[in-house]
PDB file of N, CA and C in Angstrom:
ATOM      1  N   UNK A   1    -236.852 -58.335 -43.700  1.00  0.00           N
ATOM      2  CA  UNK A   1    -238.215 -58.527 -44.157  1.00  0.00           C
ATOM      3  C   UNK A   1    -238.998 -57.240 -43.964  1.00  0.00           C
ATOM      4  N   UNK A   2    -240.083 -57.071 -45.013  1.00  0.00           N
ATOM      5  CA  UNK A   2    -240.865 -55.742 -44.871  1.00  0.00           C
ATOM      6  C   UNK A   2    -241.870 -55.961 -44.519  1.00  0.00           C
ATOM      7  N   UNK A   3    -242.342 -54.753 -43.355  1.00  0.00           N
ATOM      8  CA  UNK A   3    -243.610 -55.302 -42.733  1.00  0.00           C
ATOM      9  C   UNK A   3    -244.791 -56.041 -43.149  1.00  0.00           C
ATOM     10  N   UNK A   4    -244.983 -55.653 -44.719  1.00  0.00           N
ATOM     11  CA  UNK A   4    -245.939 -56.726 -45.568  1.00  0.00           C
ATOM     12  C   UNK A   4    -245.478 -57.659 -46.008  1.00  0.00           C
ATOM     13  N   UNK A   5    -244.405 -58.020 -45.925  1.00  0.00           N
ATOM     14  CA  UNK A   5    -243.704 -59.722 -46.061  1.00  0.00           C
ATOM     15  C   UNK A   5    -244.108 -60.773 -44.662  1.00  0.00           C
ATOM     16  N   UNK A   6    -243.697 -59.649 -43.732  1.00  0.00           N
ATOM     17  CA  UNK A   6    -244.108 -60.592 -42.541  1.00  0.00           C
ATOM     18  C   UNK A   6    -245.693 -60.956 -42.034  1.00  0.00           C
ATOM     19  N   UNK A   7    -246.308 -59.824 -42.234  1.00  0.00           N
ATOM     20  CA  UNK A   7    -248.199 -59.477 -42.293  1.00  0.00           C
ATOM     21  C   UNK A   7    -248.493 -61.731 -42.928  1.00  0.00           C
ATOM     22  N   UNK A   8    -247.585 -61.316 -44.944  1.00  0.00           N
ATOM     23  CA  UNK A   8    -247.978 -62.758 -45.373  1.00  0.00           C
ATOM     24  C   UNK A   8    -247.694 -63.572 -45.194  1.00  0.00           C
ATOM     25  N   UNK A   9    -246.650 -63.070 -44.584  1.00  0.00           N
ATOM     26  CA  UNK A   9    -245.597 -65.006 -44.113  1.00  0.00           C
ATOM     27  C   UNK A   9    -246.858 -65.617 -42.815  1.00  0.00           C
ATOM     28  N   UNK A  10    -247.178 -64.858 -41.538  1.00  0.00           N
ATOM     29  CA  UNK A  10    -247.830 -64.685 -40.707  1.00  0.00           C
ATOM     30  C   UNK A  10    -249.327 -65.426 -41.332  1.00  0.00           C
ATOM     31  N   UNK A  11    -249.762 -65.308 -41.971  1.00  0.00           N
ATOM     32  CA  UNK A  11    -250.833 -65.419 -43.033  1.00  0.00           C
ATOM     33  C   UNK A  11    -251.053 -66.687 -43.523  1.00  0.00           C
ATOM     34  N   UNK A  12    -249.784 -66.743 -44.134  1.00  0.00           N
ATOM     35  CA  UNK A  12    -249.772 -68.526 -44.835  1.00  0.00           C
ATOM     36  C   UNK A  12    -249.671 -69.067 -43.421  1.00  0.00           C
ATOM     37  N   UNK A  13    -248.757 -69.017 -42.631  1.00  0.00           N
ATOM     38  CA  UNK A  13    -248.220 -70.000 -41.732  1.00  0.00           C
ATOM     39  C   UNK A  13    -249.278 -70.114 -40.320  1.00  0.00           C
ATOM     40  N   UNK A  14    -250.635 -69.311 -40.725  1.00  0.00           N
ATOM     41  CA  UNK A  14    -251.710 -69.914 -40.272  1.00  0.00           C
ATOM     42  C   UNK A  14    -253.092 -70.558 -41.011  1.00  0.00           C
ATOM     43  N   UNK A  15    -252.702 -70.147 -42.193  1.00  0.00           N
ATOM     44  CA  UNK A  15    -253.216 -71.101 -43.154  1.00  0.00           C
ATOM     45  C   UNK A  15    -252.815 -72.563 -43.308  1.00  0.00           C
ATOM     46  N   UNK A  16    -251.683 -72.803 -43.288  1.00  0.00           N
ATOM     47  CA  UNK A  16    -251.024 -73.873 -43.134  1.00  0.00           C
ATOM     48  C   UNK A  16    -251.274 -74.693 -41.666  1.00  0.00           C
ATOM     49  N   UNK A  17    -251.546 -73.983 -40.714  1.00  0.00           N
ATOM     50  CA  UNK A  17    -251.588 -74.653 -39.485  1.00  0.00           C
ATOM     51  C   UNK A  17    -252.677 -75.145 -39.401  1.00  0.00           C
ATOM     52  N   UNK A  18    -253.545 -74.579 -39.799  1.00  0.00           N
ATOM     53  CA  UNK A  18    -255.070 -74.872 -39.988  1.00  0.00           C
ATOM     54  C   UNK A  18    -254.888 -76.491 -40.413  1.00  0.00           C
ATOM     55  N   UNK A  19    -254.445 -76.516 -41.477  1.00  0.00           N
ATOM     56  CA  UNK A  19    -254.689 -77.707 -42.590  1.00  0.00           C
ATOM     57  C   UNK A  19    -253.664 -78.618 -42.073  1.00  0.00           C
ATOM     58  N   UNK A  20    -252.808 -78.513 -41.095  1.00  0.00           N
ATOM     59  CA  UNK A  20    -251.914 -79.788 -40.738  1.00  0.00           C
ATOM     60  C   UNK A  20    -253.227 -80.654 -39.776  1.00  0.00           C
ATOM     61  N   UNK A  21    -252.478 -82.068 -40.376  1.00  0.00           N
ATOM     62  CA  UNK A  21    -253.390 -82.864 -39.414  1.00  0.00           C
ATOM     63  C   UNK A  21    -254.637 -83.541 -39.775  1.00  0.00           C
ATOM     64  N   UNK A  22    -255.490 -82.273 -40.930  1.00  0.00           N
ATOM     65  CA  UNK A  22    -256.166 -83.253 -41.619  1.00  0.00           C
ATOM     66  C   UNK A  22    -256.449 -83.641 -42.923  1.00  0.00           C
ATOM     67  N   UNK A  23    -257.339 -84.444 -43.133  1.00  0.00           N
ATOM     68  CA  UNK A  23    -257.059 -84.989 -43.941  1.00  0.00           C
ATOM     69  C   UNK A  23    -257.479 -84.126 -45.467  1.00  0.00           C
ATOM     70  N   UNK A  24    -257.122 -84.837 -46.432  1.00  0.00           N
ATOM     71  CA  UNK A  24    -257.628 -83.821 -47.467  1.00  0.00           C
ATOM     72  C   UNK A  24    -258.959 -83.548 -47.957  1.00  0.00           C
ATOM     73  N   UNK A  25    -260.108 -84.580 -47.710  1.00  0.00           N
ATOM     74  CA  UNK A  25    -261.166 -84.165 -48.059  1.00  0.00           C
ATOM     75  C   UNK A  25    -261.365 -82.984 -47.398  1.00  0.00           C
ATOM     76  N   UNK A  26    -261.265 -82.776 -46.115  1.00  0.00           N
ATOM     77  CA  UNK A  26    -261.539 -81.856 -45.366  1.00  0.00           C
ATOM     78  C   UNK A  26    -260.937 -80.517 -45.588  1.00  0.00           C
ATOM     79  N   UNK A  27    -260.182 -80.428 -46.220  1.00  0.00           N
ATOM     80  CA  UNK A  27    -259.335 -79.054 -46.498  1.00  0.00           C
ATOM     81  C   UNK A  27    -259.992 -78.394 -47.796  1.00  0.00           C
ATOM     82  N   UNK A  28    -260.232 -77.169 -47.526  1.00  0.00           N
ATOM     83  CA  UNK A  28    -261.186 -76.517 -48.667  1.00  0.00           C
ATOM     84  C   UNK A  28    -260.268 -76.054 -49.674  1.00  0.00           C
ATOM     85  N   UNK A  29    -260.621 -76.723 -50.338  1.00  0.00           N
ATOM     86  CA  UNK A  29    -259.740 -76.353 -52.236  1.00  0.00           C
ATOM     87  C   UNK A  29    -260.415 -74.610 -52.461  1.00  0.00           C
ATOM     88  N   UNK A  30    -259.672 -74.010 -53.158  1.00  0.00           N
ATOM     89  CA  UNK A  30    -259.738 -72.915 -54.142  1.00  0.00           C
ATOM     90  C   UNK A  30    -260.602 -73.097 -55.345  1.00  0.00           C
ATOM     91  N   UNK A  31    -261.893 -72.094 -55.492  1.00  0.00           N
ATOM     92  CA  UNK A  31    -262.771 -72.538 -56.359  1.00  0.00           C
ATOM     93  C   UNK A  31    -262.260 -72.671 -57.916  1.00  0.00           C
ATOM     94  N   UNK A  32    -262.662 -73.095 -58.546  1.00  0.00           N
ATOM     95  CA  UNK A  32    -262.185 -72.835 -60.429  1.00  0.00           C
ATOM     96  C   UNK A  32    -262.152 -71.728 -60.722  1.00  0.00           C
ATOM     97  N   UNK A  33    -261.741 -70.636 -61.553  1.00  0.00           N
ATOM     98  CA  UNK A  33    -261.692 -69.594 -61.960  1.00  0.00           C
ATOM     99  C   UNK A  33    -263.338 -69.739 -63.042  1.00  0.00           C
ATOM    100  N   UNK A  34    -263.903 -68.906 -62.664  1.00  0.00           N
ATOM    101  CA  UNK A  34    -264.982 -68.883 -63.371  1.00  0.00           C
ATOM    102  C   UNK A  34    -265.149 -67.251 -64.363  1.00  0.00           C
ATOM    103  N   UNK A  35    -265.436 -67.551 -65.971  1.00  0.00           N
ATOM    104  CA  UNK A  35    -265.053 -66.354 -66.498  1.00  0.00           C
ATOM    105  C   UNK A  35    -266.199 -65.206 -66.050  1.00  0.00           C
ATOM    106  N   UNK A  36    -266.187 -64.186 -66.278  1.00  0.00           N
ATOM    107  CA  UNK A  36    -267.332 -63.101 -65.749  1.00  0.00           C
ATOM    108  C   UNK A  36    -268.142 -63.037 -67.050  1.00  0.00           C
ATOM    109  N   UNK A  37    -267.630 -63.179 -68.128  1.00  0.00           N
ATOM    110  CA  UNK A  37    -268.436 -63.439 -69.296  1.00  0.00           C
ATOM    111  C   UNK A  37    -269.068 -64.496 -69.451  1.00  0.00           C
ATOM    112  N   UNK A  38    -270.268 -64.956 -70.263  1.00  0.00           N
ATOM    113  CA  UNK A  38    -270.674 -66.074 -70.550  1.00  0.00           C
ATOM    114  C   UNK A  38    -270.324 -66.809 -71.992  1.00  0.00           C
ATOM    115  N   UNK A  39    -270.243 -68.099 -72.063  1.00  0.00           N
ATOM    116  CA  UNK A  39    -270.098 -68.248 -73.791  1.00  0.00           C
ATOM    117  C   UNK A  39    -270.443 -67.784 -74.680  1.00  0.00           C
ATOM    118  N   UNK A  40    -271.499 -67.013 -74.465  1.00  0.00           N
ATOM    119  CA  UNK A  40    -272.699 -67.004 -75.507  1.00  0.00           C
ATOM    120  C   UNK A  40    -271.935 -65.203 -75.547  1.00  0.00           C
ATOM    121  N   UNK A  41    -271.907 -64.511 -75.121  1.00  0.00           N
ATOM    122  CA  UNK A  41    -271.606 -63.061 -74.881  1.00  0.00           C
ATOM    123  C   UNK A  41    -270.168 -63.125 -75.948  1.00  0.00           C
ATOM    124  N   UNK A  42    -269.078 -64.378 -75.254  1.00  0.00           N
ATOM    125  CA  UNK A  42    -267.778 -64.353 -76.056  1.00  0.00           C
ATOM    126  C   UNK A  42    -267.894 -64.414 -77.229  1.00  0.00           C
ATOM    127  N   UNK A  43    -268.984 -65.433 -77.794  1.00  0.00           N
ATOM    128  CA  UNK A  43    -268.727 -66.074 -79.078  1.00  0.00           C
ATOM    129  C   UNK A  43    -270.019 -64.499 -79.963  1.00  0.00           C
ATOM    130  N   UNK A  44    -270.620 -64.090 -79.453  1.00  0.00           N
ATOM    131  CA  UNK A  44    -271.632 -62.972 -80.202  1.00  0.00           C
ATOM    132  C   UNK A  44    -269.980 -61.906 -80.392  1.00  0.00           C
ATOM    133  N   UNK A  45    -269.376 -61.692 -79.291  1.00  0.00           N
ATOM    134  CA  UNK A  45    -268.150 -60.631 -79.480  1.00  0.00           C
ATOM    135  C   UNK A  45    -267.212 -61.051 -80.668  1.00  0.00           C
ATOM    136  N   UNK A  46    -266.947 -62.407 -80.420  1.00  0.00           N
ATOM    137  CA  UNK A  46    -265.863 -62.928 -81.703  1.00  0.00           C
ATOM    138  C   UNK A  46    -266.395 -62.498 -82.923  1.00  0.00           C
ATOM    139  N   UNK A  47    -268.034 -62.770 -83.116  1.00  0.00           N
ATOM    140  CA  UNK A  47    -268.353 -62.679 -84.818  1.00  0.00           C
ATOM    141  C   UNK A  47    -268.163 -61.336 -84.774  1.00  0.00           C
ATOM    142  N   UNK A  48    -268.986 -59.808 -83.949  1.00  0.00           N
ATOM    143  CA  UNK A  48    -268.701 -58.859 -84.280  1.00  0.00           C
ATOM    144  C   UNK A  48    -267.483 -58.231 -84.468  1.00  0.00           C
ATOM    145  N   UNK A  49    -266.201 -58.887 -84.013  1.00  0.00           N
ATOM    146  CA  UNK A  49    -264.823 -58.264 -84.235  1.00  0.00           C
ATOM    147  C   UNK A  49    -263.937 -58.974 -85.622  1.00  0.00           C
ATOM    148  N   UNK A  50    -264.419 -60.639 -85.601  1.00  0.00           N
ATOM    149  CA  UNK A  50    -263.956 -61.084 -86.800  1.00  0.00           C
ATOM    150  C   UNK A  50    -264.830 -61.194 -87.681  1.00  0.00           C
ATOM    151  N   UNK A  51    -265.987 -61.185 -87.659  1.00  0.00           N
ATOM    152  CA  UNK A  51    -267.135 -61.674 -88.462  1.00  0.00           C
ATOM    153  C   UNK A  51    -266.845 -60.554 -89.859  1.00  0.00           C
ATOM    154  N   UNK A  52    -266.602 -59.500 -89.816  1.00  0.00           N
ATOM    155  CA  UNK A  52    -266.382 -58.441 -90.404  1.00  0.00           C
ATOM    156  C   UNK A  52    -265.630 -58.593 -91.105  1.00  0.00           C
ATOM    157  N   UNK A  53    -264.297 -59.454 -90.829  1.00  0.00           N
ATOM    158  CA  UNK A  53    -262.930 -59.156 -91.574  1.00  0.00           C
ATOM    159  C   UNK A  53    -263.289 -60.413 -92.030  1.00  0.00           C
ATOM    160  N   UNK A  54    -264.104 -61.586 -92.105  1.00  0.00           N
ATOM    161  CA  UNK A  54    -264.413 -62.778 -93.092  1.00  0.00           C
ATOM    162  C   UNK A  54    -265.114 -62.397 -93.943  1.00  0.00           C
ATOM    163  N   UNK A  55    -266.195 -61.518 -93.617  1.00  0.00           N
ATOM    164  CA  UNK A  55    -267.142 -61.081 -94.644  1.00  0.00           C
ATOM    165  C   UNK A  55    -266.618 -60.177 -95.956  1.00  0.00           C
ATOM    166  N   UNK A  56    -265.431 -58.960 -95.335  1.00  0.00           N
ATOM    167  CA  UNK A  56    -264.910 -58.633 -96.707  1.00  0.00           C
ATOM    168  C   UNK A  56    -263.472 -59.424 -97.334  1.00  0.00           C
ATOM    169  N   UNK A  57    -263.075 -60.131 -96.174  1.00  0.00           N
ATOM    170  CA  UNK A  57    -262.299 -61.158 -97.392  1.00  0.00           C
ATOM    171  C   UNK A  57    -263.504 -62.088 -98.084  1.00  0.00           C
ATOM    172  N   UNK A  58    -264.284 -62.754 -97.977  1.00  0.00           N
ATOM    173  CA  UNK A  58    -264.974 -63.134 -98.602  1.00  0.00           C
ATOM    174  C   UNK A  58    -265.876 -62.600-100.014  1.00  0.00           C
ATOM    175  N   UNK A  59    -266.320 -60.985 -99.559  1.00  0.00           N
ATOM    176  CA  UNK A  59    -266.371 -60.484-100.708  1.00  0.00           C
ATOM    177  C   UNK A  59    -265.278 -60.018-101.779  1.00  0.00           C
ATOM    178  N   UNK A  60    -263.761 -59.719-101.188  1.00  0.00           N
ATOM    179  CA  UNK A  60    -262.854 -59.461-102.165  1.00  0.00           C
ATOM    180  C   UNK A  60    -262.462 -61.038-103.003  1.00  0.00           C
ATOM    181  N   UNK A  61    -263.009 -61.946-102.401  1.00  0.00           N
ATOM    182  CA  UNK A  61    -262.574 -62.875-103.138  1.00  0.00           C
ATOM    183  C   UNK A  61    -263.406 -63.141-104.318  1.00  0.00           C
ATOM    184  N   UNK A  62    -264.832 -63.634-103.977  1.00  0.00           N
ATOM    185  CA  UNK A  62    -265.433 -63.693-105.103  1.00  0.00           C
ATOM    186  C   UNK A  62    -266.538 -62.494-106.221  1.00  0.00           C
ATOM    187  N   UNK A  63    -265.905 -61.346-105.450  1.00  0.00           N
ATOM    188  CA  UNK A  63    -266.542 -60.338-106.196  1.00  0.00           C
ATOM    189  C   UNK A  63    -265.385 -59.172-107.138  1.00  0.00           C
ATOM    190  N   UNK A  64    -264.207 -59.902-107.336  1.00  0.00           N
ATOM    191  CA  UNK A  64    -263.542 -58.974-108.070  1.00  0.00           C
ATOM    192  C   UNK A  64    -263.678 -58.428-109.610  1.00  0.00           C
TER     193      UNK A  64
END
């Protein structure tokens, strides 16, 4: 084992000790992954990267 194998093994296996014994409400879950972007930021980015490539297929279609 390499000294940073053992550092994590060491790590979990007091993480784990912690949480033997009780019960599960009591054991603190891992939060949700929350994005750093907001919806509103994603969906303004989507139109400016695709919005573009609908707009001139749209004009090659009905402007030939």
């Amino acid at each position: 084992q390499t000294p940073q194998q053992r550092k994590a093994n060491e790590k979990f296996k007091k993480s784990q000790d912690a949480k033997r014994g009780k019960p599960a409400s009591e054991i603190k879950k891992k939060e949700d992954f929350k994005s750093p972007i907001s919806p509103l930021w994603l969906g303004l980015l989507g139109f400016v990267v695709f919005g573009g490539l609908i707009f001139e297929l749209l004009s090659r279609i009905f402007l030939r």
